[in-house]
N, C-alpha and C. Protein backbone atom coordinates (compact mmCIF):
# COMPACT_ATOMS: atom_id res chain seq x y z
N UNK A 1 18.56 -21.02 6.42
CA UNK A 1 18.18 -20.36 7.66
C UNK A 1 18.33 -18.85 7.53
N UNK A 2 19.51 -18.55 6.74
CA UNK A 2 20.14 -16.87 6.87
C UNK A 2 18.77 -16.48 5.91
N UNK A 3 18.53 -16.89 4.51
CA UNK A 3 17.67 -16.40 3.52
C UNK A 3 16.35 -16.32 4.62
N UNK A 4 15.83 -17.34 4.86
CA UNK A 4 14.38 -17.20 6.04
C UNK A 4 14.52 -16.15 6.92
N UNK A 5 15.67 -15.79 7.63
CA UNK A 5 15.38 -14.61 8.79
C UNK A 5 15.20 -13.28 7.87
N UNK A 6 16.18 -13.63 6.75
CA UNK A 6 15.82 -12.04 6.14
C UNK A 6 14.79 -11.97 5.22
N UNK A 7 14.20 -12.83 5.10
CA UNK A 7 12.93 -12.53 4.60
C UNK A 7 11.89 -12.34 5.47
N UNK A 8 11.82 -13.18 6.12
CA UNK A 8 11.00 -12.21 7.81
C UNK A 8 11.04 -11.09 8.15
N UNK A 9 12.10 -10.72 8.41
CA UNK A 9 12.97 -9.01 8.73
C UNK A 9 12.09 -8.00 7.14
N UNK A 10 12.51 -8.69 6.36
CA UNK A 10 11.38 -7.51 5.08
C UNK A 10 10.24 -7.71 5.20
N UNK A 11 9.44 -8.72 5.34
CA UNK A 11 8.22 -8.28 5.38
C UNK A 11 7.90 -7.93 6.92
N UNK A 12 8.44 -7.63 7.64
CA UNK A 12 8.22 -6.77 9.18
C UNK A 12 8.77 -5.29 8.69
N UNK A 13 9.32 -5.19 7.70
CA UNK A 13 10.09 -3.89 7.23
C UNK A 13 9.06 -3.48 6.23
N UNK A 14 8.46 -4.00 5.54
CA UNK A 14 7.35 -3.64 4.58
C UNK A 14 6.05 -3.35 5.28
N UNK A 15 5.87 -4.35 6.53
CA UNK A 15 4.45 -3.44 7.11
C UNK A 15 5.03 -2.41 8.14
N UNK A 16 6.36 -2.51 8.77
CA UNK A 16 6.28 -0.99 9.21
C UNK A 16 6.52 -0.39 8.33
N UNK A 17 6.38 -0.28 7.26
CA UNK A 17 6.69 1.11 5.91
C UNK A 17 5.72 1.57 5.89
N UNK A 18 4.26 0.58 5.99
CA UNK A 18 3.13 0.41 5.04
C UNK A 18 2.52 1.63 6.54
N UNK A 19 2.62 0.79 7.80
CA UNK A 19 2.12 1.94 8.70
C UNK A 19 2.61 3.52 8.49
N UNK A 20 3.94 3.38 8.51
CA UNK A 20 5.06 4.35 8.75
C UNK A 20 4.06 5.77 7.62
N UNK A 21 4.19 4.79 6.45
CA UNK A 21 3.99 6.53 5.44
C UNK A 21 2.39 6.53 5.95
N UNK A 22 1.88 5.51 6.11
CA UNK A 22 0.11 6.21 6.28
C UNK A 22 0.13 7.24 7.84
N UNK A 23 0.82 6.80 8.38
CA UNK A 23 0.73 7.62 9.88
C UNK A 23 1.24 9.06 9.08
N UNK A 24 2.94 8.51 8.50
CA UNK A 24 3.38 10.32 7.79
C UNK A 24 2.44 11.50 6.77
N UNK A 25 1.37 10.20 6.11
CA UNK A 25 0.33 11.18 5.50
C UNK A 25 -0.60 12.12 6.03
N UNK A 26 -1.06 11.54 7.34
CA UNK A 26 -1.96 12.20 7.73
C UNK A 26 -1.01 13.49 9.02
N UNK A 27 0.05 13.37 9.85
CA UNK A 27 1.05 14.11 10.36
C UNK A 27 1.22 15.14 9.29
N UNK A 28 1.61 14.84 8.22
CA UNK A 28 1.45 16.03 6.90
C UNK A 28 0.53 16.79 6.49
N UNK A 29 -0.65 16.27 6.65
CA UNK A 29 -2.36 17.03 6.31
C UNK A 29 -2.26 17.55 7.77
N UNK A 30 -1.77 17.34 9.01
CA UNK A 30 -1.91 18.28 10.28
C UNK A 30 -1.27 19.30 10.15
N UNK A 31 0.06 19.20 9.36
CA UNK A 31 1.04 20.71 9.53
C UNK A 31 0.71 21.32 8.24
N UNK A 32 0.07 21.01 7.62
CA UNK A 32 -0.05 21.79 6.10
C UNK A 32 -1.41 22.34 6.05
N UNK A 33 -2.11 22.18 7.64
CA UNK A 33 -3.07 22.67 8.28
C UNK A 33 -4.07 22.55 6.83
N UNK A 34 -4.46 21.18 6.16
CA UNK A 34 -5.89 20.82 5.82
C UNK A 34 -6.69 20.57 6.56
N UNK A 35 -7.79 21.37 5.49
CA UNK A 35 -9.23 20.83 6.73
C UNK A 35 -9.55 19.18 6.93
N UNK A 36 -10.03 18.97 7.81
CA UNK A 36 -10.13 17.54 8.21
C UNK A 36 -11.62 16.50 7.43
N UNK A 37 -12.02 17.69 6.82
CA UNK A 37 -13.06 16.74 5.53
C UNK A 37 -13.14 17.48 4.34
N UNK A 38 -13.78 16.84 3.57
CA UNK A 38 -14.14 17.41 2.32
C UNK A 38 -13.12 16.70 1.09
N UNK A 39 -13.68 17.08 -0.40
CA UNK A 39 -13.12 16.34 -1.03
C UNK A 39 -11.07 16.04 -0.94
N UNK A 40 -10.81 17.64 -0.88
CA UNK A 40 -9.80 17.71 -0.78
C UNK A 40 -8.82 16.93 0.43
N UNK A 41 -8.97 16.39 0.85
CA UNK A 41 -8.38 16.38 2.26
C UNK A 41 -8.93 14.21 2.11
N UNK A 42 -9.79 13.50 1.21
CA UNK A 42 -9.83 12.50 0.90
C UNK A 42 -8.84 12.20 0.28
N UNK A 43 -8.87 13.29 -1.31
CA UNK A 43 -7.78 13.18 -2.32
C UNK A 43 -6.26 12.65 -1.38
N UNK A 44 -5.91 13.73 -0.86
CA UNK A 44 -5.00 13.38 -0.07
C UNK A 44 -4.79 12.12 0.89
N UNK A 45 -6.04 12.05 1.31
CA UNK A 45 -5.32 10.80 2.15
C UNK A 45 -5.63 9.42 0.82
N UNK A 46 -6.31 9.63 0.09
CA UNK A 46 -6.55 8.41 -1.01
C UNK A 46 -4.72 8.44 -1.70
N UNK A 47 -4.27 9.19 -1.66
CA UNK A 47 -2.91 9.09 -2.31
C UNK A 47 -1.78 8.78 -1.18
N UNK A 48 -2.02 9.00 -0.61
CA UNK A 48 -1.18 8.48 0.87
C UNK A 48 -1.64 6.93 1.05
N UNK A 49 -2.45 6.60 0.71
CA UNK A 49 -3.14 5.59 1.17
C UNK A 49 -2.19 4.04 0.20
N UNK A 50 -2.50 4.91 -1.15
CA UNK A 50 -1.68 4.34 -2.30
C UNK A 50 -0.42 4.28 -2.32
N UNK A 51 0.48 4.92 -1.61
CA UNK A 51 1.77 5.41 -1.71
C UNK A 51 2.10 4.62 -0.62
N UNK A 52 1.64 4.23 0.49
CA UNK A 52 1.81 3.25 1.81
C UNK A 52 1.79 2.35 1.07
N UNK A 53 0.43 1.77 0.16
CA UNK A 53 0.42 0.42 0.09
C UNK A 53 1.48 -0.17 -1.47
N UNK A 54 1.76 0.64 -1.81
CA UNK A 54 2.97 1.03 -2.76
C UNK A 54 4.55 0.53 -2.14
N UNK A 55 4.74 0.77 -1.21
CA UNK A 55 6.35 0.56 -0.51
C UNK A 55 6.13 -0.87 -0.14
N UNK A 56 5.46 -1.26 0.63
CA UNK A 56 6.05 -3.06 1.25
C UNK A 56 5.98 -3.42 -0.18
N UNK A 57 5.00 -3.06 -1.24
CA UNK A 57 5.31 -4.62 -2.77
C UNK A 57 6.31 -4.10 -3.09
N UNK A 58 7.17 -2.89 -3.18
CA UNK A 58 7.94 -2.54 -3.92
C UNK A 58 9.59 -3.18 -3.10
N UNK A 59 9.34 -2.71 -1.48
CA UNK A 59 10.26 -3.87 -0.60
C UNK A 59 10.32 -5.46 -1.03
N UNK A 60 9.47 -5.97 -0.96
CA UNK A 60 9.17 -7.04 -1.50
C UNK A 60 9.39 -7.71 -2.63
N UNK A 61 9.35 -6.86 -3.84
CA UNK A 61 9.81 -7.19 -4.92
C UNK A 61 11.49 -6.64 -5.43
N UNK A 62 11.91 -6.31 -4.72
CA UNK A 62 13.27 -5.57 -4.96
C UNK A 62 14.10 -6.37 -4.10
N UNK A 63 13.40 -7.01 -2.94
CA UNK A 63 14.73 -7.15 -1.71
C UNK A 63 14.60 -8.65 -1.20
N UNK A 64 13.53 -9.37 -1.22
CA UNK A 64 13.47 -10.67 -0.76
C UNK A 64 14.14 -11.22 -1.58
N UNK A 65 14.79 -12.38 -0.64
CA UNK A 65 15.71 -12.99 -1.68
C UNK A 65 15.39 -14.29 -2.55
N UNK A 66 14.13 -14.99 -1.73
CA UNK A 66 13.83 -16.31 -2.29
C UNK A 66 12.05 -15.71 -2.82
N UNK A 67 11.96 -16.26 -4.36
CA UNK A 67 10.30 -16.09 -4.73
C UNK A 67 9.95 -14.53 -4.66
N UNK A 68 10.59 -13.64 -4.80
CA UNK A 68 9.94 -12.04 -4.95
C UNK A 68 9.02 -11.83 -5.32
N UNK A 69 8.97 -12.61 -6.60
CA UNK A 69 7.18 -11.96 -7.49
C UNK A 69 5.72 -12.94 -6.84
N UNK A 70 6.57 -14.04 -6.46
CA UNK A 70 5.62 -14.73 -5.72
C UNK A 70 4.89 -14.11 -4.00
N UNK A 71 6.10 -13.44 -3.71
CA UNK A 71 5.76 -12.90 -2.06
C UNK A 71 5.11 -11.12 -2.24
N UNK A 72 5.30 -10.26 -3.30
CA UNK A 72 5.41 -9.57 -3.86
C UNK A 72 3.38 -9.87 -4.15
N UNK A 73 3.55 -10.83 -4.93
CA UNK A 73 2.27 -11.07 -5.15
C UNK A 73 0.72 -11.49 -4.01
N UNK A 74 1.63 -12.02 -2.90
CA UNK A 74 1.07 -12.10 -1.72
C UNK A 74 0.84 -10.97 -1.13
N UNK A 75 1.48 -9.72 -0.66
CA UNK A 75 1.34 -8.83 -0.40
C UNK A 75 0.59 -8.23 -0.82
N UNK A 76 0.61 -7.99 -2.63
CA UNK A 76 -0.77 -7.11 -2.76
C UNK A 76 -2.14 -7.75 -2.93
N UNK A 77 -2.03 -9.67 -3.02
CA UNK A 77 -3.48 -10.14 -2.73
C UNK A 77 -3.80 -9.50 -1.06
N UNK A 78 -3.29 -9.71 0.02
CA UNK A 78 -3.54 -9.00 1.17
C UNK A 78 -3.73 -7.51 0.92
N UNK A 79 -3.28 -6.39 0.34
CA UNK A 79 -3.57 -5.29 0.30
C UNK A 79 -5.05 -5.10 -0.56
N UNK A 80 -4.87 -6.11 -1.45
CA UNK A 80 -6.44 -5.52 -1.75
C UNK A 80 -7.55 -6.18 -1.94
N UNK A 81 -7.03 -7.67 -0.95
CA UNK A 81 -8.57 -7.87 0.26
C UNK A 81 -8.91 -7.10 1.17
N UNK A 82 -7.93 -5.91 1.54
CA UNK A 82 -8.07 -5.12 2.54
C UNK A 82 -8.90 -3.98 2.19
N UNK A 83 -8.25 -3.53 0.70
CA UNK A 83 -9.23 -2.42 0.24
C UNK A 83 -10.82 -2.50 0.07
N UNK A 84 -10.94 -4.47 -0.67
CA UNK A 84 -12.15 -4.83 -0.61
C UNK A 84 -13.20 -4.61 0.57
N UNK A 85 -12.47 -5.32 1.54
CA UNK A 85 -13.23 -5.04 3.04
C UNK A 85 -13.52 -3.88 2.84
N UNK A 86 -12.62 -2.66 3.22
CA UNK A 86 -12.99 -1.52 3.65
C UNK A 86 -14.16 -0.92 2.74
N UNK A 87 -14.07 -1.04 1.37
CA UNK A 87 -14.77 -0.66 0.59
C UNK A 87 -16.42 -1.06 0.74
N UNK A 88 -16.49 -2.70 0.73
CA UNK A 88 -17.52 -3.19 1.64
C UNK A 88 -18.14 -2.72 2.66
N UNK A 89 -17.18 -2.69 3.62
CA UNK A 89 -17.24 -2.21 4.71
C UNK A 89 -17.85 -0.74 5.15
N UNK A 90 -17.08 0.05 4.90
CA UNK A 90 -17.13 1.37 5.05
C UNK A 90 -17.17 2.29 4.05
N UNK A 91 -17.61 1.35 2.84
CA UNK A 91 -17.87 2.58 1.32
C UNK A 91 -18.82 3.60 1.29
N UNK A 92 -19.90 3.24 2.35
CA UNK A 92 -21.27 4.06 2.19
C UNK A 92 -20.74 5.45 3.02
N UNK A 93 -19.99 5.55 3.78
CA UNK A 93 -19.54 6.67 4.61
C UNK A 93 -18.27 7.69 3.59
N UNK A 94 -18.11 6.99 2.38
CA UNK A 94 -17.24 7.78 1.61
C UNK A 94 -17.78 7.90 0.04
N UNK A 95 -17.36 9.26 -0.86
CA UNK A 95 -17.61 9.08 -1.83
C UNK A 95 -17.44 8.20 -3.12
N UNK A 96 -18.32 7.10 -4.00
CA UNK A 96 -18.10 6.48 -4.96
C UNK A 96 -16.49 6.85 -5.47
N UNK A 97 -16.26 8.22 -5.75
CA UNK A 97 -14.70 8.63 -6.23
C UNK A 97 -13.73 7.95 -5.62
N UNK A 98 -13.98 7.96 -4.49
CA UNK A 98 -12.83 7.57 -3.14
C UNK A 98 -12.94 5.90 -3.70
N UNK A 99 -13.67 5.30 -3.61
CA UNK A 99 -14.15 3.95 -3.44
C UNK A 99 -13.26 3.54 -4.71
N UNK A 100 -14.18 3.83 -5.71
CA UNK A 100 -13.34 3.42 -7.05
C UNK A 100 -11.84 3.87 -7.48
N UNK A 101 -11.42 4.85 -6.64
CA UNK A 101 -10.06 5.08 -6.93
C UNK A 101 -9.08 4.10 -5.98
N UNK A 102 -9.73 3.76 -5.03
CA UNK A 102 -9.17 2.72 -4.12
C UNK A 102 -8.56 1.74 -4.77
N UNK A 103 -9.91 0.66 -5.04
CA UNK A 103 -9.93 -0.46 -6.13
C UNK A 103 -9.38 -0.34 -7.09
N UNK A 104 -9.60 1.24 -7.93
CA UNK A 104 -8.54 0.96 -9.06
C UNK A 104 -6.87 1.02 -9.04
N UNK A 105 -6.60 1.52 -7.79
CA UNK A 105 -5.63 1.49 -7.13
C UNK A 105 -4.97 0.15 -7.21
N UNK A 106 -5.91 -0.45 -6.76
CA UNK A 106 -4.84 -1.93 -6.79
C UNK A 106 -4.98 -2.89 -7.98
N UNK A 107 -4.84 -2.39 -8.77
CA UNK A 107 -4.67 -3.04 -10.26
C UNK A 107 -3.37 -2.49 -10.67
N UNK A 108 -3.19 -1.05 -10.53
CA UNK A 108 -2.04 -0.57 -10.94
C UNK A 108 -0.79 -0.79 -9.75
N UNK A 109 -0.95 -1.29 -8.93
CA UNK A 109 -0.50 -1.63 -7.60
C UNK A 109 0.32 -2.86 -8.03
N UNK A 110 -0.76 -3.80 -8.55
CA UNK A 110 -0.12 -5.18 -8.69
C UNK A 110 0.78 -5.24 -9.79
N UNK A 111 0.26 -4.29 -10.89
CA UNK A 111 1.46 -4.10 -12.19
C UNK A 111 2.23 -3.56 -11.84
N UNK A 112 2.17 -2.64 -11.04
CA UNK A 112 3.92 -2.36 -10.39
C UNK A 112 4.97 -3.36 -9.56
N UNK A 113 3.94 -3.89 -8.75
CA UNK A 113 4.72 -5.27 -8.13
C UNK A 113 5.25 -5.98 -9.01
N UNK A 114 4.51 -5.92 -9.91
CA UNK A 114 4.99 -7.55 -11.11
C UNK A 114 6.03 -7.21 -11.72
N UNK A 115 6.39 -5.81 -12.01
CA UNK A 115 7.34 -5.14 -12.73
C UNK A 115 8.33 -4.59 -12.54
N UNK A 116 8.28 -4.28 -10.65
CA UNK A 116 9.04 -4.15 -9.98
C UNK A 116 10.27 -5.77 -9.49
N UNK A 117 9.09 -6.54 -9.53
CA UNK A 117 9.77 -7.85 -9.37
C UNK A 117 11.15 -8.60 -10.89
N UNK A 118 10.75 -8.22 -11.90
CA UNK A 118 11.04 -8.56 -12.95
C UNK A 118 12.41 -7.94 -13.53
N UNK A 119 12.51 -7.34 -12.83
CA UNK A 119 14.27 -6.03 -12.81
C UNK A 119 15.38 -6.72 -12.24
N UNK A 120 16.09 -6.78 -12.67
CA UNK A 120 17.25 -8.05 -12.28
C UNK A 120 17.82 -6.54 -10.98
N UNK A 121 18.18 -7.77 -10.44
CA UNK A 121 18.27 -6.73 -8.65
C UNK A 121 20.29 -6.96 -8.77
């Protein structure tokens, strides 16, 4: 029962992370007064973007107590059906760069999960 609540409690702790830094990325591009388009100002949020979806696998693989690489691994199949969608979705409104750095994003995403998981805690 104790292992189940706290594994609930992390992954509610991993998607408020996952919101938490994407909200802090773009609060950061407001005070560091970037312009609100152009390549530069993608770059940035494409790395914010990565760095959000970076913390819940890394919660996940460090802190759950039952199956890590297995829940770890769930997380980033959900993170990058998500990228898929969007990419699908809303790729034509952004540059190929953006798109493919997304996607390639979550390849190196999941080797960090896997590797993050594999570290005796």
């Amino acid at each position: 029962m104790r292992t189940g609540a706290v594994s609930l409690l992390l992954w509610l702790a991993a998607a408020a992370a996952f919101a938490a830094i994407n909200i802090a990325g773009g609060v950061l591009a407001v005070w560091l007064r970037l312009p609100s388009g152009g390549n530069a100002r993608l770059g940035w949020d494409l790395a914010w973007t990565v760095a959000a979806a970076a913390t819940p696998l890394w919660i996940a693989a460090r802190w759950l107590p039952i199956a890590a690489r297995a829940q770890a691994g769930l997380i980033w199949a959900l993170l990058t059906a998500m990228a898929i969608w969007a990419v699908a979705t809303l790729g034509k409104d952004f540059p190929l760069w953006f798109n493919a750095g997304l996607l390639a994003a979550q390849a190196a995403l999941g080797w960090l999960a896997w590797r993050w998981s594999r570290r005796p805690r």
